[in-house]
PDB file of N, CA and C in Angstrom:
ATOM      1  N   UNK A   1       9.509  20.605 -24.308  1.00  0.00           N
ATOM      2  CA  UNK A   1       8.890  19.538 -23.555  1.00  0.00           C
ATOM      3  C   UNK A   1       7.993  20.142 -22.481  1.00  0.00           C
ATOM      4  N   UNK A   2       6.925  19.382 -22.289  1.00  0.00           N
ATOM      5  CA  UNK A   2       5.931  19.757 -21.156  1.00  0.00           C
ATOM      6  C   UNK A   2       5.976  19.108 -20.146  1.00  0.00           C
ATOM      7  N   UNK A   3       5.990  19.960 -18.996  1.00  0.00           N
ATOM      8  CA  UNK A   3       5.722  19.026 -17.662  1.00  0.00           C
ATOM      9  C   UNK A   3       4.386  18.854 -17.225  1.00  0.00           C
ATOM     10  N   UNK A   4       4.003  18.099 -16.438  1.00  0.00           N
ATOM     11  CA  UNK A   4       2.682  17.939 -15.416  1.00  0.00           C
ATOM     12  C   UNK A   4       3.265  17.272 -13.951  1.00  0.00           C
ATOM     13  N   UNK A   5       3.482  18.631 -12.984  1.00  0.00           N
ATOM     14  CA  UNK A   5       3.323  18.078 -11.647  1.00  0.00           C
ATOM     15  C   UNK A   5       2.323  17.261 -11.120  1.00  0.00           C
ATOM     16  N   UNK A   6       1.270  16.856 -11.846  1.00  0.00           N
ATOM     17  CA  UNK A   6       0.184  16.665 -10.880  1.00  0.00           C
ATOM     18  C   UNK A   6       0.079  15.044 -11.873  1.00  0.00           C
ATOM     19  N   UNK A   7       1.237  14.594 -12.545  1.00  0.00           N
ATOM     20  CA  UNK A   7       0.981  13.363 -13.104  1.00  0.00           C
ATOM     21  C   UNK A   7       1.009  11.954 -11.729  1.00  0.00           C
ATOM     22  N   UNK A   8      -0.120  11.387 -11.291  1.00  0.00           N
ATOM     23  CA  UNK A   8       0.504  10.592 -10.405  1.00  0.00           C
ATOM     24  C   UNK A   8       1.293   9.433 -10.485  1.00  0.00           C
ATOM     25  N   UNK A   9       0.968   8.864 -12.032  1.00  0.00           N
ATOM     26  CA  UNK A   9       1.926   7.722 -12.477  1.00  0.00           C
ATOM     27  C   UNK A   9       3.218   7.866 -12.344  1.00  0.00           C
ATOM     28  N   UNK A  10       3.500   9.196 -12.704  1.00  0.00           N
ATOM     29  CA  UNK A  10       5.150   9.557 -12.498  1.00  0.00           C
ATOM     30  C   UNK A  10       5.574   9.230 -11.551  1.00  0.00           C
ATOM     31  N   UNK A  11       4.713  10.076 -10.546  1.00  0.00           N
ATOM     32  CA  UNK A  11       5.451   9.810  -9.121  1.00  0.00           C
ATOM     33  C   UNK A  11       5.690   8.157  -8.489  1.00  0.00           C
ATOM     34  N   UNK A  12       4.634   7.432  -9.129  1.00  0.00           N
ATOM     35  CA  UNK A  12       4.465   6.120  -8.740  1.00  0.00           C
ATOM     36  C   UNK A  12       6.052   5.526  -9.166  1.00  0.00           C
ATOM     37  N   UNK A  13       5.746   5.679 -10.645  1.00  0.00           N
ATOM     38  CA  UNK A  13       6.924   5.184 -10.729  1.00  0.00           C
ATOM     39  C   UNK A  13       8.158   5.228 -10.234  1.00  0.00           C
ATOM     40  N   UNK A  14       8.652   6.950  -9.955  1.00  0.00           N
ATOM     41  CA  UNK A  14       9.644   7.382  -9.483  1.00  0.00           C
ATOM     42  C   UNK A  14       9.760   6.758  -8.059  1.00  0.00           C
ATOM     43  N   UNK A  15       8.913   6.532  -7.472  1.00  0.00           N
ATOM     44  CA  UNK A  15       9.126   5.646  -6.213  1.00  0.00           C
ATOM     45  C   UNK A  15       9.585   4.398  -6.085  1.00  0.00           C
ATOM     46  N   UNK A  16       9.007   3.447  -7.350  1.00  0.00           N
ATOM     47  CA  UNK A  16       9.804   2.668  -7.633  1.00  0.00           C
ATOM     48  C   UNK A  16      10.756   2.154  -7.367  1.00  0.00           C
ATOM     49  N   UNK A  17      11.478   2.925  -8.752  1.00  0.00           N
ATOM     50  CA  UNK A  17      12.681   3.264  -8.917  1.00  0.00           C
ATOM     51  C   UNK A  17      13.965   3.830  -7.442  1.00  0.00           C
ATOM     52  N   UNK A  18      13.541   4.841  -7.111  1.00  0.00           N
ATOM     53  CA  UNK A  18      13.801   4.697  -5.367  1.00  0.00           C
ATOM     54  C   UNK A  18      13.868   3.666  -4.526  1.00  0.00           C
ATOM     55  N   UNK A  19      12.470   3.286  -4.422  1.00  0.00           N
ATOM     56  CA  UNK A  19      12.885   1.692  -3.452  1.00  0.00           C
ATOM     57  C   UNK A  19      13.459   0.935  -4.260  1.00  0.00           C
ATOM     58  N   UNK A  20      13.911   0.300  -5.166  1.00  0.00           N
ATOM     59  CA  UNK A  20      15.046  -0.321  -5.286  1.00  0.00           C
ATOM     60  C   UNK A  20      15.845   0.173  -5.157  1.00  0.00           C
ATOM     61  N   UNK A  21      16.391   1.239  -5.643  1.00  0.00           N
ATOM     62  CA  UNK A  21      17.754   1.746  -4.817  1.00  0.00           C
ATOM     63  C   UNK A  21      17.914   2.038  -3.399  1.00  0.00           C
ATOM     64  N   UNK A  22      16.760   1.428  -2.826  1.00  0.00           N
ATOM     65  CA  UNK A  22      16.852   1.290  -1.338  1.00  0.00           C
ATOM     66  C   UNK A  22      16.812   2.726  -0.737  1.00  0.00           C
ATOM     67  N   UNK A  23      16.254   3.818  -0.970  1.00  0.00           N
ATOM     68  CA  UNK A  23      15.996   5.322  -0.831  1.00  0.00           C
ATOM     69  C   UNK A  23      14.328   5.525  -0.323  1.00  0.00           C
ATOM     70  N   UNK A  24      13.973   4.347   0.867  1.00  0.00           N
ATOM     71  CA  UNK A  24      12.744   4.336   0.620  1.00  0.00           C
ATOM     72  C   UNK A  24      12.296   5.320   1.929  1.00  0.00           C
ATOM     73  N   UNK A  25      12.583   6.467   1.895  1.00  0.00           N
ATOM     74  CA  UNK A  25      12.183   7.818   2.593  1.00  0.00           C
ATOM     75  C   UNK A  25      11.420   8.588   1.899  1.00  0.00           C
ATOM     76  N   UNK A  26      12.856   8.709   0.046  1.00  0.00           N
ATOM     77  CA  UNK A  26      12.310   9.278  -0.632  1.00  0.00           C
ATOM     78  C   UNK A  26      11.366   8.754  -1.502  1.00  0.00           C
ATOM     79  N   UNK A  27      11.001   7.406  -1.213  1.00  0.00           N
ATOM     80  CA  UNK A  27      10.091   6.681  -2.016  1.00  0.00           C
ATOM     81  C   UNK A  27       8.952   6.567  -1.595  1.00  0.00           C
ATOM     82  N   UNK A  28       8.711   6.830  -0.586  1.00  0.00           N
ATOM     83  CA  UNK A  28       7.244   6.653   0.508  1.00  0.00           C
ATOM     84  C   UNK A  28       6.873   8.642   0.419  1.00  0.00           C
ATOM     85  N   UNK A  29       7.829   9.195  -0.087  1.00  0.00           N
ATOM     86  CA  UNK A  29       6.805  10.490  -0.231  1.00  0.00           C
ATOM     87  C   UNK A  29       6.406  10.301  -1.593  1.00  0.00           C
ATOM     88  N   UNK A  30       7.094  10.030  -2.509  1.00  0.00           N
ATOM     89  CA  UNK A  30       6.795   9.898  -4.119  1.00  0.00           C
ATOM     90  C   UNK A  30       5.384   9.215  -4.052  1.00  0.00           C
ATOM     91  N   UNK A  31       5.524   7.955  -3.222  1.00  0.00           N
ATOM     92  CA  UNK A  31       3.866   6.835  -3.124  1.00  0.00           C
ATOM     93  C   UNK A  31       3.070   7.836  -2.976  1.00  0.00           C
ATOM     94  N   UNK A  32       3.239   8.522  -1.672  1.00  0.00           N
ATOM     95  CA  UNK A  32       2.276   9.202  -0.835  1.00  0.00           C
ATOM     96  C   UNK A  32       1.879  10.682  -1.848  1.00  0.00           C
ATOM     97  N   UNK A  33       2.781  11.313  -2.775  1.00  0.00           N
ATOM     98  CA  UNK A  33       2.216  11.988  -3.485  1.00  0.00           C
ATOM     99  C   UNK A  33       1.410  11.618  -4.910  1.00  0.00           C
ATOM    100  N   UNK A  34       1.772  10.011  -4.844  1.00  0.00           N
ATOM    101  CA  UNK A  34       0.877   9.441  -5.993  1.00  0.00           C
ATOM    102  C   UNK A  34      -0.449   9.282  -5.643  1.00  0.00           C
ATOM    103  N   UNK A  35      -0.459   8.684  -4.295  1.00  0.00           N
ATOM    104  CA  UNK A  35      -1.970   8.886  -3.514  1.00  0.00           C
ATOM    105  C   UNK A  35      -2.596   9.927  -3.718  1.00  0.00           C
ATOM    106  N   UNK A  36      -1.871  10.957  -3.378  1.00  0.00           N
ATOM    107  CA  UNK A  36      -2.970  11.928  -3.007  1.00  0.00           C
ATOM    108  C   UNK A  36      -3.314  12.865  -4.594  1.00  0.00           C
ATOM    109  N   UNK A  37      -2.237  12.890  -5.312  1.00  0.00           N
ATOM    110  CA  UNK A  37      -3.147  12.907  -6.566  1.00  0.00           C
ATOM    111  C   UNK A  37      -3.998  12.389  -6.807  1.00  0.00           C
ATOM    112  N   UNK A  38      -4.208  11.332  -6.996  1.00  0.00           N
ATOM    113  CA  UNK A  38      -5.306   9.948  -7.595  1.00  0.00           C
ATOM    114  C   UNK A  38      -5.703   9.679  -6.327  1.00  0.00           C
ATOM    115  N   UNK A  39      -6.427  10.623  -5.529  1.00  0.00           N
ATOM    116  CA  UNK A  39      -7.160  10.196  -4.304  1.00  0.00           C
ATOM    117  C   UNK A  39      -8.820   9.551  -4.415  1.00  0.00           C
ATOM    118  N   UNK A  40      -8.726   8.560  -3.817  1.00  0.00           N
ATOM    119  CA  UNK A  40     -10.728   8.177  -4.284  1.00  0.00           C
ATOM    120  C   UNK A  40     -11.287   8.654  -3.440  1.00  0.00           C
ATOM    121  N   UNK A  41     -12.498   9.288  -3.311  1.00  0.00           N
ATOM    122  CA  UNK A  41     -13.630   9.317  -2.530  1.00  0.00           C
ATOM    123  C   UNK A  41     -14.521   8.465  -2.175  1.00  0.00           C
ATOM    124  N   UNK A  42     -15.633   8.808  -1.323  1.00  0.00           N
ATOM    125  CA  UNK A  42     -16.614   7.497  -1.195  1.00  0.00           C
ATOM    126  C   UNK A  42     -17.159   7.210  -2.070  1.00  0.00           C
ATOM    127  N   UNK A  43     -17.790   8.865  -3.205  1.00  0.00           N
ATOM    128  CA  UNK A  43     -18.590   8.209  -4.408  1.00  0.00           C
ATOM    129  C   UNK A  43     -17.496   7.208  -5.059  1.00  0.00           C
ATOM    130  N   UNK A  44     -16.497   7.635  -5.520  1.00  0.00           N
ATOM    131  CA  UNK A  44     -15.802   6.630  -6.450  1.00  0.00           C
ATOM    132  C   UNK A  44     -15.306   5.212  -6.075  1.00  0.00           C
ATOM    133  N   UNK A  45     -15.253   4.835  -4.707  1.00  0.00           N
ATOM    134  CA  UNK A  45     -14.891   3.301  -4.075  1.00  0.00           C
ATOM    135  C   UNK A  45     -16.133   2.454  -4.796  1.00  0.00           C
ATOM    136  N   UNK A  46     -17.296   2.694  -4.975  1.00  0.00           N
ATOM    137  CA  UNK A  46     -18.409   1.809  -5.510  1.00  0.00           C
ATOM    138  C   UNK A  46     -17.678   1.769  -6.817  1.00  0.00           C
ATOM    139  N   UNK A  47     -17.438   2.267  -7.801  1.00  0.00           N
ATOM    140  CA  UNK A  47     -17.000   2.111  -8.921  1.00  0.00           C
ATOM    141  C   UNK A  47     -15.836   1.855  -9.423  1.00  0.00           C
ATOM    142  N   UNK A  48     -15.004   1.390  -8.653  1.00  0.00           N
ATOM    143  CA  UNK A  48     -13.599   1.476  -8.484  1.00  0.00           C
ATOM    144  C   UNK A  48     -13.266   0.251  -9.043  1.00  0.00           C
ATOM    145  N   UNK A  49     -12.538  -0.020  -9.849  1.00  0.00           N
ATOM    146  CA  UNK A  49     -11.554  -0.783 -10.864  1.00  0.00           C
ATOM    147  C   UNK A  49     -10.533  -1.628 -10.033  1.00  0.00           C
ATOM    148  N   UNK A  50     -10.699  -2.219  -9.156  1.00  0.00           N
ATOM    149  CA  UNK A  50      -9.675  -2.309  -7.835  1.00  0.00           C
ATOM    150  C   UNK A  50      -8.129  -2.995  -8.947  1.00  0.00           C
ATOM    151  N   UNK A  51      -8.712  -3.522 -10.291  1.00  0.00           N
ATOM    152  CA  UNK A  51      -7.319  -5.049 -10.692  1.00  0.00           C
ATOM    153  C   UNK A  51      -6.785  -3.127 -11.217  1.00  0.00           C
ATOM    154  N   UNK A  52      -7.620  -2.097 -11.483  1.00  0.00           N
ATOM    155  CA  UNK A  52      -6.589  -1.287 -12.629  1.00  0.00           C
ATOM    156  C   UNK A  52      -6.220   0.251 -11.704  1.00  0.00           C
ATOM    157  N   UNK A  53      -5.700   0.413 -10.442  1.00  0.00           N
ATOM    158  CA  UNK A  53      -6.064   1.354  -9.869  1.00  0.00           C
ATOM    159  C   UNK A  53      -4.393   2.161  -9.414  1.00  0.00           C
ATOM    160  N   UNK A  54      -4.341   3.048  -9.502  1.00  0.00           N
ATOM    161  CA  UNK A  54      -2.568   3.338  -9.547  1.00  0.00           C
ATOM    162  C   UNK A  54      -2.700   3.782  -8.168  1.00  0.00           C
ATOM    163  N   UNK A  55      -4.113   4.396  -7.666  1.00  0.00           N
ATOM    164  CA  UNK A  55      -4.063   5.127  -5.676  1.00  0.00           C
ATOM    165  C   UNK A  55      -3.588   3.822  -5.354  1.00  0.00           C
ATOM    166  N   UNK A  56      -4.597   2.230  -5.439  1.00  0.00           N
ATOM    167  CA  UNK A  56      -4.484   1.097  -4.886  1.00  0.00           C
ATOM    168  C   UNK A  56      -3.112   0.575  -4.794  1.00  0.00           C
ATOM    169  N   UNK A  57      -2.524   0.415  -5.831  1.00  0.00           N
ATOM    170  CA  UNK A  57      -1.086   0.348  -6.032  1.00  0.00           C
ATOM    171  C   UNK A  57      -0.067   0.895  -5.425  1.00  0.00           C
ATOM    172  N   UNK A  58      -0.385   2.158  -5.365  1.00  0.00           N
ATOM    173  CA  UNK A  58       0.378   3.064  -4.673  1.00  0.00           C
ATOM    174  C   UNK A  58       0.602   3.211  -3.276  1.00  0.00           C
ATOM    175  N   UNK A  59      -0.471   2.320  -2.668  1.00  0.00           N
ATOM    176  CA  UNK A  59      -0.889   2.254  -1.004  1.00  0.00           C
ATOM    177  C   UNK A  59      -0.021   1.049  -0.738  1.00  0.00           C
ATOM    178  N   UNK A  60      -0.440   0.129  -1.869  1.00  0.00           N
ATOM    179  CA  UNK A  60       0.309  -1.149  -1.977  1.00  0.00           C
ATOM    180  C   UNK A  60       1.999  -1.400  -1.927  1.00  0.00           C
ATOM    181  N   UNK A  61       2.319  -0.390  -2.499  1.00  0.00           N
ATOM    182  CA  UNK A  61       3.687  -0.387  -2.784  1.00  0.00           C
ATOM    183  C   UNK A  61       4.034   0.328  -2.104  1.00  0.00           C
ATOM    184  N   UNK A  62       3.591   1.644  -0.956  1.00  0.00           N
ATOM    185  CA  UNK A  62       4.211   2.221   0.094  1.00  0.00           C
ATOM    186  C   UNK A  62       4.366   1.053   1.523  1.00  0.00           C
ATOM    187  N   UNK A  63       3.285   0.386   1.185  1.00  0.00           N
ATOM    188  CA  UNK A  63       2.710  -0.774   2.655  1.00  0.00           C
ATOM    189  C   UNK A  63       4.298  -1.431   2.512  1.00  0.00           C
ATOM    190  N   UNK A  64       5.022  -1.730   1.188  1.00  0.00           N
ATOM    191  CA  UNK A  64       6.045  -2.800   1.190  1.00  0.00           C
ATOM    192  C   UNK A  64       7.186  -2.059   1.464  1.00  0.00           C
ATOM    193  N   UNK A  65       7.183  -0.382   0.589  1.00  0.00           N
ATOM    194  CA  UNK A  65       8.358   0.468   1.647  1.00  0.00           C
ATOM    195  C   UNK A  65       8.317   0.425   2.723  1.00  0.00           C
ATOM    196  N   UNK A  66       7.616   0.878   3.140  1.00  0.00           N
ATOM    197  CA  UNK A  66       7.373   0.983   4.908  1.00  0.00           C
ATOM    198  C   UNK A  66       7.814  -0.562   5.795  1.00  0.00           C
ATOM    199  N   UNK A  67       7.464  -0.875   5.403  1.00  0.00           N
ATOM    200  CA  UNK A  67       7.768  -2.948   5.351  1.00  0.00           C
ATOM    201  C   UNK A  67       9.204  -2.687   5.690  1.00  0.00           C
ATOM    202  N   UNK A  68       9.924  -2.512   4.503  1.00  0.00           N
ATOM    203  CA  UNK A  68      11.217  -2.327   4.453  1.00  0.00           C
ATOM    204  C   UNK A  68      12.030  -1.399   5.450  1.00  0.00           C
ATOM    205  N   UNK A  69      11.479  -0.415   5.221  1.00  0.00           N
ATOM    206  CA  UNK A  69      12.197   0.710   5.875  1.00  0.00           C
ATOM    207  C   UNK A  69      12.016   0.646   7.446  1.00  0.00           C
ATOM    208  N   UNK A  70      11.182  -0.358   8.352  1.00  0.00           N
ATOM    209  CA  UNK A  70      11.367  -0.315   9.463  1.00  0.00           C
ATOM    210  C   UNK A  70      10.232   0.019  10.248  1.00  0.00           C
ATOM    211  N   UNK A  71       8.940   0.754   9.138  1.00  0.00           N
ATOM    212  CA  UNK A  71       7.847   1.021   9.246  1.00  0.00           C
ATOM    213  C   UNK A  71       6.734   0.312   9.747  1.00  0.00           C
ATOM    214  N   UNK A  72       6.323  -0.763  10.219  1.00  0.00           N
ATOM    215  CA  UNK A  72       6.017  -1.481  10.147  1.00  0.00           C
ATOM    216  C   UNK A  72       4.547  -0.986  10.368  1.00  0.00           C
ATOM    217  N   UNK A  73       3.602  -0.362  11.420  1.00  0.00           N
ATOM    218  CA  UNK A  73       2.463  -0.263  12.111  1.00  0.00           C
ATOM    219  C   UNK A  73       1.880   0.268  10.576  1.00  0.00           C
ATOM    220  N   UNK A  74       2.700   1.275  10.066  1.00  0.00           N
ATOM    221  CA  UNK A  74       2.586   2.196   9.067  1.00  0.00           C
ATOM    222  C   UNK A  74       2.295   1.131   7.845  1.00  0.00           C
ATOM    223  N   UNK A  75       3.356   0.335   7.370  1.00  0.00           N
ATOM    224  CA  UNK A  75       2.759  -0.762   6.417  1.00  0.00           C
ATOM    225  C   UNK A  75       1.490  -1.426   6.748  1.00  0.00           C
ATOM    226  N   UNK A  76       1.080  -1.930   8.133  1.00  0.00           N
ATOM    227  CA  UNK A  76      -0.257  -2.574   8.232  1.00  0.00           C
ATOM    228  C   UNK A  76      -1.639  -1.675   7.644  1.00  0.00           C
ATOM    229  N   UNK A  77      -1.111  -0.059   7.795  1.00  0.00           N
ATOM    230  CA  UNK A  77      -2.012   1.017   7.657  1.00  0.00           C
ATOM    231  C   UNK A  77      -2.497   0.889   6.217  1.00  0.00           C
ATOM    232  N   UNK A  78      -1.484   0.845   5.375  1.00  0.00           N
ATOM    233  CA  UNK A  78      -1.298   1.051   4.015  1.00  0.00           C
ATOM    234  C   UNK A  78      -2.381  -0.380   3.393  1.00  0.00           C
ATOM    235  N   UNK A  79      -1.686  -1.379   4.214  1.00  0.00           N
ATOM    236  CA  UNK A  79      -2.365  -2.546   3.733  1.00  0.00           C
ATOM    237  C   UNK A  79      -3.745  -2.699   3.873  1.00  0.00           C
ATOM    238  N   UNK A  80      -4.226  -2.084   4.905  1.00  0.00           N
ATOM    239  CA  UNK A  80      -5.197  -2.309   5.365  1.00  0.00           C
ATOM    240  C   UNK A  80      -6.262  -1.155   4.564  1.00  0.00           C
ATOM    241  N   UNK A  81      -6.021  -0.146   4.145  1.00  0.00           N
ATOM    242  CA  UNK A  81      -6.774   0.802   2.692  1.00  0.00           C
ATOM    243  C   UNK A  81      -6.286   0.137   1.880  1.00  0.00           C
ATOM    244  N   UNK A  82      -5.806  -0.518   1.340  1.00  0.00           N
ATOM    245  CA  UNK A  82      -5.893  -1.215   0.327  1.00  0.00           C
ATOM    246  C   UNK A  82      -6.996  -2.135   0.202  1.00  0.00           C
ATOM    247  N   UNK A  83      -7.187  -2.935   1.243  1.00  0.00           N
ATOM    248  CA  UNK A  83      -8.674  -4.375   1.436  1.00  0.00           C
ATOM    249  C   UNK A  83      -9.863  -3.711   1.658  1.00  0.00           C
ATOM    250  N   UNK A  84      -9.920  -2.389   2.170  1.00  0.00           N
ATOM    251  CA  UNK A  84     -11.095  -1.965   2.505  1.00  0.00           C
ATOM    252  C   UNK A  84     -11.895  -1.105   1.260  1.00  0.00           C
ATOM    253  N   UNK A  85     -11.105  -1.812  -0.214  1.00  0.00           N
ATOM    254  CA  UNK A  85     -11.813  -1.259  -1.471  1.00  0.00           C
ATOM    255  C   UNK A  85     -12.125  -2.359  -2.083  1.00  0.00           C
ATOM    256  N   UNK A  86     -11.901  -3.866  -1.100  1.00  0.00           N
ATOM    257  CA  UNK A  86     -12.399  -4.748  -2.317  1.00  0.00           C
ATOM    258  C   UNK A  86     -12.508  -5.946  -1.054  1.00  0.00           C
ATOM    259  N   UNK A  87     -13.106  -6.695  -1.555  1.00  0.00           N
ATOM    260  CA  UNK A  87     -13.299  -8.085  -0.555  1.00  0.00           C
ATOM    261  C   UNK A  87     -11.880  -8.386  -0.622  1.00  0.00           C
ATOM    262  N   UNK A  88     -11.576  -9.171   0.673  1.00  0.00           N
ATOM    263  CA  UNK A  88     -10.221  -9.568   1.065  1.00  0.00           C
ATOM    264  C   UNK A  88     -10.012 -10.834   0.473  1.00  0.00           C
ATOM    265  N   UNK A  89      -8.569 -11.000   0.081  1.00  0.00           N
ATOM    266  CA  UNK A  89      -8.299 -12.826  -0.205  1.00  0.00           C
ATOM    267  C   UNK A  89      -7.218 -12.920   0.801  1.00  0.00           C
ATOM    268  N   UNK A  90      -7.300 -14.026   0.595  1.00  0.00           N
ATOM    269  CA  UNK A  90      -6.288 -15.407   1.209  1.00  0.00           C
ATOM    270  C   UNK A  90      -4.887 -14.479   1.275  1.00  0.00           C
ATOM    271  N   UNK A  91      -5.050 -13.917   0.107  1.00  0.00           N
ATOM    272  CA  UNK A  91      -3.259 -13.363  -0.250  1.00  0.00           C
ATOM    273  C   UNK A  91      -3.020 -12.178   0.705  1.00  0.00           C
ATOM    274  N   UNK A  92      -4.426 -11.528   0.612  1.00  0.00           N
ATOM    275  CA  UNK A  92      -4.444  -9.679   1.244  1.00  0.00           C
ATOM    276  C   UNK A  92      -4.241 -10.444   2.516  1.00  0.00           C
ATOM    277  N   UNK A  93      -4.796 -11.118   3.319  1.00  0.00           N
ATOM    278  CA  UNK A  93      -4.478 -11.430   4.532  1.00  0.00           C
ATOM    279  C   UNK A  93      -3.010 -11.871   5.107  1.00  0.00           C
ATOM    280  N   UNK A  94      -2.800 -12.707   4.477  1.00  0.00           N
ATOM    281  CA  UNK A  94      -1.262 -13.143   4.743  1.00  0.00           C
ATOM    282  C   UNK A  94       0.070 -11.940   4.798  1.00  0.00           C
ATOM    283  N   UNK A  95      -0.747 -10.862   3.612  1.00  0.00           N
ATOM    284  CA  UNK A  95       0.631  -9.879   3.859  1.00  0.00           C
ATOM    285  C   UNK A  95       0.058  -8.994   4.685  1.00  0.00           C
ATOM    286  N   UNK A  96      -0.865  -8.928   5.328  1.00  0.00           N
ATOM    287  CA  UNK A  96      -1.008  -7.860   6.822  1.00  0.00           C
ATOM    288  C   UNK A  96      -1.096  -8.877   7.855  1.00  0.00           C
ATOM    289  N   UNK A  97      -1.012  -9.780   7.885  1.00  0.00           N
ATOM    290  CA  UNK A  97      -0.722 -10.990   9.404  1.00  0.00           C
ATOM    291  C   UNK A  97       1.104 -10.721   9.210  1.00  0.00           C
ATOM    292  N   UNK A  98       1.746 -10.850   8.216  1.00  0.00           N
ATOM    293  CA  UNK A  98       3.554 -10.896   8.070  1.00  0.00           C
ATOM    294  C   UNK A  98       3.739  -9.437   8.602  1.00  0.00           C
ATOM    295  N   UNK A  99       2.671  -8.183   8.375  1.00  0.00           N
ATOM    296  CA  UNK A  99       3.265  -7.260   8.659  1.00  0.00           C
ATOM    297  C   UNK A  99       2.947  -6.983  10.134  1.00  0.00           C
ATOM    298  N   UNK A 100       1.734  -7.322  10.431  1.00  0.00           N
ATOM    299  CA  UNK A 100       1.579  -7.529  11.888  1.00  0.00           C
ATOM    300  C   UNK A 100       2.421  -7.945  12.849  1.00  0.00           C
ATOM    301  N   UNK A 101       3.026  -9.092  12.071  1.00  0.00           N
ATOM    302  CA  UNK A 101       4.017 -10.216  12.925  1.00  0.00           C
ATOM    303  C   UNK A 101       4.979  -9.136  13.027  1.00  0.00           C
ATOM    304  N   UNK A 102       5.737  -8.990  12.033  1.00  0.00           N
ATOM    305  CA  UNK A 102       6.994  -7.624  12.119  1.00  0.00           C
ATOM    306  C   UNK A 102       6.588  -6.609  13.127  1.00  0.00           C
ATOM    307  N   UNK A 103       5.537  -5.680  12.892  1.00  0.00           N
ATOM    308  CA  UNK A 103       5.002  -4.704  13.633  1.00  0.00           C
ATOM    309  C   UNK A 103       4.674  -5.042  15.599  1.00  0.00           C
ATOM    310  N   UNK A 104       5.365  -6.833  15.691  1.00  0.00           N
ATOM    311  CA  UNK A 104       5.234  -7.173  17.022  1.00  0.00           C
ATOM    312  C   UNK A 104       3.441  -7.598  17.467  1.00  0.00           C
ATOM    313  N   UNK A 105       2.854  -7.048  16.448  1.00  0.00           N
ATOM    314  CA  UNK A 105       1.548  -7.212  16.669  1.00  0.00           C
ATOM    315  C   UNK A 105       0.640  -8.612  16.687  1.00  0.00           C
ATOM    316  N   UNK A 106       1.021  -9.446  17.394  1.00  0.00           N
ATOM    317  CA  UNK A 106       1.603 -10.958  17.589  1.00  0.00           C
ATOM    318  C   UNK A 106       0.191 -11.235  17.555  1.00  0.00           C
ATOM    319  N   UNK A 107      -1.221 -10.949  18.311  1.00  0.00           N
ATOM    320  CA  UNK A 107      -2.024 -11.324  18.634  1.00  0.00           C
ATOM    321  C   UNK A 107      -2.781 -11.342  17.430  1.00  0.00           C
ATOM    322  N   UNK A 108      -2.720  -9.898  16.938  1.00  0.00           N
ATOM    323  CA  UNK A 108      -3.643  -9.868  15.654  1.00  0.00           C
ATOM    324  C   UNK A 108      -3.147 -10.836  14.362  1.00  0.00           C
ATOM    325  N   UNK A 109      -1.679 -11.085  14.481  1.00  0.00           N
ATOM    326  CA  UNK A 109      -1.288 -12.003  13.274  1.00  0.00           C
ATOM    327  C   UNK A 109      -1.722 -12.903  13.216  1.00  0.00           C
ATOM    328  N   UNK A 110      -1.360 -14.071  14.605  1.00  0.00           N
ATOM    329  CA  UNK A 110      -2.421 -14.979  14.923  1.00  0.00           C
ATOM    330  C   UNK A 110      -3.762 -15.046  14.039  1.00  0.00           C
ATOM    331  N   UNK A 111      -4.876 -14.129  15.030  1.00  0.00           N
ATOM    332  CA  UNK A 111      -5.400 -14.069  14.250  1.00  0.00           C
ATOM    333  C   UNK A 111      -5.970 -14.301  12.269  1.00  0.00           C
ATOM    334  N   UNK A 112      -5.039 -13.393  12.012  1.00  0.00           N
ATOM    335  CA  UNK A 112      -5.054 -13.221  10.650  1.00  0.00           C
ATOM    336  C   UNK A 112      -4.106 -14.582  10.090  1.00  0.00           C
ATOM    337  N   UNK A 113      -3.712 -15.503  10.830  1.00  0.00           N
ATOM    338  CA  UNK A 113      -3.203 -16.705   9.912  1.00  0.00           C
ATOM    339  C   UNK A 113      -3.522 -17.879  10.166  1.00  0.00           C
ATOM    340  N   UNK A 114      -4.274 -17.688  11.457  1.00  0.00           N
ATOM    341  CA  UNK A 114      -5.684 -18.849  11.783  1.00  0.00           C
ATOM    342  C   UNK A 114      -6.749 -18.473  10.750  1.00  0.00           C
ATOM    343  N   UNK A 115      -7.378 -17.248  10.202  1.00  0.00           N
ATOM    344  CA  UNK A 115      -8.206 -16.974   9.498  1.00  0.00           C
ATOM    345  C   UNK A 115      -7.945 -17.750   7.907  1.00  0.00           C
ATOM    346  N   UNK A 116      -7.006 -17.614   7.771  1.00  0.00           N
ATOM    347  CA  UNK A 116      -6.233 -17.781   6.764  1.00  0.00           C
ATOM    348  C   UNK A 116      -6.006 -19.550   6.158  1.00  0.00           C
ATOM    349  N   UNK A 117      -5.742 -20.335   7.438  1.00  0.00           N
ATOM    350  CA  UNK A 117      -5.908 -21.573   7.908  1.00  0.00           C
ATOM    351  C   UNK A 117      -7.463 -22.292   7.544  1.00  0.00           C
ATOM    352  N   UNK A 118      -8.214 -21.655   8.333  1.00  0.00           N
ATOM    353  CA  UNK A 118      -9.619 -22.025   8.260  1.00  0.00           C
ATOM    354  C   UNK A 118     -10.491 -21.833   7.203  1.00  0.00           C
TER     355      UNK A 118
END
């Protein structure tokens, strides 16, 4: 059998798998090494596949560890590279105003659920 360290799906997955077993320490490095395999650049954000993207995903699904794990400023971070590869919706907003709210960040949630409102 062959390995590939540098597969980032693996790691994605394996993070997964981690955060549900509620191990999300070791699941936010697994994300974070899925990132940085499958890292985009500026050339590649113009061309970027945002519905088929495993970095995007991977930012996505650390934003909800971090969520979990207590992380909170850190989830808004995550969330927030995630929107800045594609026009924002209704939905992207609501889960960085919830993480805001958690993160105490009261003013900006506001914000982001009056936006949301209007």
């Amino acid at each position: 059998m062959s390995t590939n360290s540098k597969n980032s799906a693996a790691y994605h997955k394996r993070a997964s798998a981690k955060e549900k077993l509620c191990r999300y320490a070791e699941a936010i490095l697994d994300y974070t090494k899925s990132i940085e395999l499958d890292d985009i650049d500026e050339f590649d954000r113009e061309e970027l596949d945002v519905t088929n993207s495993g970095c995007l995903l991977s930012y996505f699904h650390r934003g909800n560890t971090r969520l979990k794990s207590g992380d909170r400023q850190e989830a808004v971070e995550d969330y927030t590279e995630v929107i800045s590869f594609r026009a924002i919706t209704t939905d992207d907003l609501m889960i960085i105003a919830k993480a805001r709210r958690y993160a105490e960040d009261l003013e900006s949630a506001i914000r982001d659920f009056t936006t949301t409102i209007d």
